[in-house]
Protein backbone atom coordinates (compact mmCIF):
# COMPACT_ATOMS: atom_id res chain seq x y z
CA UNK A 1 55.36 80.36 117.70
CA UNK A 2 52.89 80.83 120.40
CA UNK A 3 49.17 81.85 120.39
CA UNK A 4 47.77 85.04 121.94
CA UNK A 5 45.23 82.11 123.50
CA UNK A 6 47.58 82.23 126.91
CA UNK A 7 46.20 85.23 127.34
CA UNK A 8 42.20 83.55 127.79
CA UNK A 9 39.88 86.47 127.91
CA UNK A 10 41.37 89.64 128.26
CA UNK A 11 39.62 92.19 129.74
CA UNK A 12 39.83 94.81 127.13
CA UNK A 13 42.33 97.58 126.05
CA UNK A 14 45.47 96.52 124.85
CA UNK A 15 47.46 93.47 125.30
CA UNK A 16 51.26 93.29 125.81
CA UNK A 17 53.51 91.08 127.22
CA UNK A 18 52.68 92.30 130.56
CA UNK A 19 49.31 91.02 130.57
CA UNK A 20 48.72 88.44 132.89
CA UNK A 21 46.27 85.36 131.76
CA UNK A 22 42.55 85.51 132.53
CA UNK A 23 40.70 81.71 132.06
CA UNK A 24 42.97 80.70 129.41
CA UNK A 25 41.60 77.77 127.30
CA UNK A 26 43.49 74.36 128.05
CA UNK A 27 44.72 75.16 124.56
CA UNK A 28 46.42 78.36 126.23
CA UNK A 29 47.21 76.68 129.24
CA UNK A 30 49.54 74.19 127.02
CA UNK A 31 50.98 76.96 125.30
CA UNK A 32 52.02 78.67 128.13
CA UNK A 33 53.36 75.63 130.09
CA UNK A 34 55.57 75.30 126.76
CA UNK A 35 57.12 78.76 127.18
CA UNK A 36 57.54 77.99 130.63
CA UNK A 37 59.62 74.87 129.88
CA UNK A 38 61.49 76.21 127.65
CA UNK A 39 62.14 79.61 129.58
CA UNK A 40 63.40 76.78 132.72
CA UNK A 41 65.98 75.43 130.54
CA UNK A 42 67.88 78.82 129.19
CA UNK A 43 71.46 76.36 128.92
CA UNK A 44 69.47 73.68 126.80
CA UNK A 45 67.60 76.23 124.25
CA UNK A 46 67.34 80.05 123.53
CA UNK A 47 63.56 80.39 123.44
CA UNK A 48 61.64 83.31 122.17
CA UNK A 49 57.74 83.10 122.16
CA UNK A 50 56.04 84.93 119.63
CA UNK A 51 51.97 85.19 120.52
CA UNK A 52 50.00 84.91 117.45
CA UNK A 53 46.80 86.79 116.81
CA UNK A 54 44.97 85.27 113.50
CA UNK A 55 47.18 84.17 110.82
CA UNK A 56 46.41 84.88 107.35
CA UNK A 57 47.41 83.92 104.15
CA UNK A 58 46.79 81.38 101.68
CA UNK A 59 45.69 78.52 104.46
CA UNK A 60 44.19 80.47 106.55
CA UNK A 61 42.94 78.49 109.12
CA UNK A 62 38.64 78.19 108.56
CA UNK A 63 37.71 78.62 112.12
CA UNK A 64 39.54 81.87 111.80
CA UNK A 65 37.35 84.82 111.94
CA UNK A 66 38.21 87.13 109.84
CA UNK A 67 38.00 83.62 106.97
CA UNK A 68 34.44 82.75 108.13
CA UNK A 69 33.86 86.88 107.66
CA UNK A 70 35.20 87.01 104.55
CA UNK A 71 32.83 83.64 103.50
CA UNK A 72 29.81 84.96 104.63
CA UNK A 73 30.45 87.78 102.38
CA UNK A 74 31.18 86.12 99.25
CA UNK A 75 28.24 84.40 99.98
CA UNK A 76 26.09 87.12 100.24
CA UNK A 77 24.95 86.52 103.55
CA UNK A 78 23.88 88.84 106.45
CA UNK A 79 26.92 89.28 109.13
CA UNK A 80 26.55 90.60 113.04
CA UNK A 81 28.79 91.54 114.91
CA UNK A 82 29.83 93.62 118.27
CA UNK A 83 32.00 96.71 119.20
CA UNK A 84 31.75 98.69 115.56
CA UNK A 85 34.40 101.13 117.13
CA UNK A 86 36.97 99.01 118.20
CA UNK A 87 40.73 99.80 116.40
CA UNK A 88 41.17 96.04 115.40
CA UNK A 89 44.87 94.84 114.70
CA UNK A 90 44.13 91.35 116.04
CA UNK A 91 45.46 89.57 112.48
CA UNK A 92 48.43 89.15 110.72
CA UNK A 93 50.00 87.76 107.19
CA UNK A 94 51.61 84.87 107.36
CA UNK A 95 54.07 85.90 105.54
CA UNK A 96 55.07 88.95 107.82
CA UNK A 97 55.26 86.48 110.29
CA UNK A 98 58.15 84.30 108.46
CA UNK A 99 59.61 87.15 107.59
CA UNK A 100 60.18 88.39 111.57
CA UNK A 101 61.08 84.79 112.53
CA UNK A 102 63.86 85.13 109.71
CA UNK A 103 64.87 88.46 111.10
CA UNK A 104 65.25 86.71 114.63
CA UNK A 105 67.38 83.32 113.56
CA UNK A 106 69.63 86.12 111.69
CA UNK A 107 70.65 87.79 115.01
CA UNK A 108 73.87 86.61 117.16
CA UNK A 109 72.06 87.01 120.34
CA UNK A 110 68.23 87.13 122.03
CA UNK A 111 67.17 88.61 125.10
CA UNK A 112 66.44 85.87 127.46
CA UNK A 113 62.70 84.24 127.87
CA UNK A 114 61.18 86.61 125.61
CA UNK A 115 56.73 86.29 125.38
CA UNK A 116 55.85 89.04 123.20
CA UNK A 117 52.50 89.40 121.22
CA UNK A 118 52.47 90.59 117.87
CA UNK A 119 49.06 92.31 115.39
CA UNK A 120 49.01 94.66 112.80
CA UNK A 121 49.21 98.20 113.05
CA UNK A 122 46.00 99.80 114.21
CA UNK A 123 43.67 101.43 111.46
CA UNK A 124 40.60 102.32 111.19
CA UNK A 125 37.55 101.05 113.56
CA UNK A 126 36.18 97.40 113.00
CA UNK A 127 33.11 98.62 111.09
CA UNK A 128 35.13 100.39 108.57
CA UNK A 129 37.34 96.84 107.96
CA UNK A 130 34.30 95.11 107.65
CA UNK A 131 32.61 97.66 105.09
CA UNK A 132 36.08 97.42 103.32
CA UNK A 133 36.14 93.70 102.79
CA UNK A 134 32.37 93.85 101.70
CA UNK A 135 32.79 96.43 98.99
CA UNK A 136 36.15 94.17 98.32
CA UNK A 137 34.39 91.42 98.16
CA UNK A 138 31.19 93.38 95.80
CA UNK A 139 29.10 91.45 98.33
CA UNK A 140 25.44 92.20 99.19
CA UNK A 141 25.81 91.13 102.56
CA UNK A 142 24.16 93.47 104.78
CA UNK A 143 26.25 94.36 108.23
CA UNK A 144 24.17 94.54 111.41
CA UNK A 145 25.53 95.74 115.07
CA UNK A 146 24.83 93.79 117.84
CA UNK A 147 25.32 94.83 121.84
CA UNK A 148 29.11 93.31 122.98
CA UNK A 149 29.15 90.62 125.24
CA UNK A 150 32.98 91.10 126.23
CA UNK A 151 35.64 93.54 125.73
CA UNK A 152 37.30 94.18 122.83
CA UNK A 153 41.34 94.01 123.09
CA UNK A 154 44.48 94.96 120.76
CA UNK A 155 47.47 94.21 120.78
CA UNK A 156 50.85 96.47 121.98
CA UNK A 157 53.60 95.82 119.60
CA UNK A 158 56.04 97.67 121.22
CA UNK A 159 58.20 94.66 122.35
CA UNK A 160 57.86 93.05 119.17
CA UNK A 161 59.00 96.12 117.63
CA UNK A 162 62.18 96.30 120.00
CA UNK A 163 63.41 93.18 117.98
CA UNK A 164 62.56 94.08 114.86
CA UNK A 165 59.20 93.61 114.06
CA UNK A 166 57.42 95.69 111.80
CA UNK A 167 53.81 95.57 111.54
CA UNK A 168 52.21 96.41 108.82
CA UNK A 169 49.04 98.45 108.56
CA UNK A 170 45.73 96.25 109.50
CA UNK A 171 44.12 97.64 106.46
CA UNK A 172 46.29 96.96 103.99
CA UNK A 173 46.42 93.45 106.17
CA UNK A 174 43.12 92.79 105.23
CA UNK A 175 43.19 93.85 101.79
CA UNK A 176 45.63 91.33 100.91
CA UNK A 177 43.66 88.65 102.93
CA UNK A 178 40.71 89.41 100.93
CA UNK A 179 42.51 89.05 97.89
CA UNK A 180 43.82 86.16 97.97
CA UNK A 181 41.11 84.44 99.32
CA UNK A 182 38.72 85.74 96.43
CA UNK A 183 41.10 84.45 94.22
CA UNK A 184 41.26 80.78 95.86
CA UNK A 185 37.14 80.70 96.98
């Protein structure tokens, strides 16, 4: 498992295993020095490198946005944020996730030095996620639009998908997020 942090700060549109890195973090500078070590060693290890977006599930990580969202909303509390109109499918469940690393020990053979990113399956624009998870939520938190300060990226799951990934829809992504996390708040 990787982290779609190799990619640093894309500049918009959507991301695919193509994309080359812009200002990765040193966190996504050590993640992609990792799938280049193991990419220079094909007759040690068969390496595939699955870039994460946000995982969620029951431990969903709380620096995760889409957790400190969905606490701010619970907690009634005012939430801003940019680019309303964006098709977010940055997230995934956890559980999807095992279930296409299963899929991928099951097969006899793997392409070789395979970096693939995987989301959800584009929905509906950020603002309408958002106003989902706050009428999810019955929260009172009003949502307020501010100007972006960078561009807004998704994620291209066609690799993914050409070994056997199936992503499911972002919405009903976030619906199960939600509930499980009202029921463990």
């Amino acid at each position: 498992a990787s982290s779609m942090s190799v990619y640093g700060k894309p500049e918009g549109g959507l991301v695919s295993e193509d994309t080359a890195p812009l200002f990765p973090s040193d966190y996504g500078i050590a993640k992609l020095q990792a799938e280049q070590l193991f990419a220079d060693a094909p007759e040690v290890v068969s390496a595939v490198s699955i870039r994460l977006p946000a995982l969620l599930g029951r431990d969903a990580h709380s620096e995760n946005w889409l957790v400190r969202v969905a606490q701010s909303l619970i907690q009634n509390e005012d939430l801003t944020y940019s680019s309303p109109h964006f098709r977010f499918n940055n997230a995934v469940m956890a559980s999807d996730v095992a279930m296409f690393f299963v899929g991928l020990a099951m097969r006899d053979t793997l392409p070789p030095d395979v970096r693939v990113p995987i989301g959800s399956a584009p929905g509906p624009c950020l603002a309408d996620i958002l106003e989902q998870m706050r009428s999810d939520l019955n929260s009172k938190s009003r949502l307020k639009i501010l100007p972006s300060k960078t561009s807004s990226f998704g994620i291209d799951n066609s690799a993914a998908k050409k070994l056997g990934y199936r992503p499911r829809d972002v919405m009903e992504t976030i619906k199960l997020f939600v509930q499980d996390f009202a029921q463990n708040a």
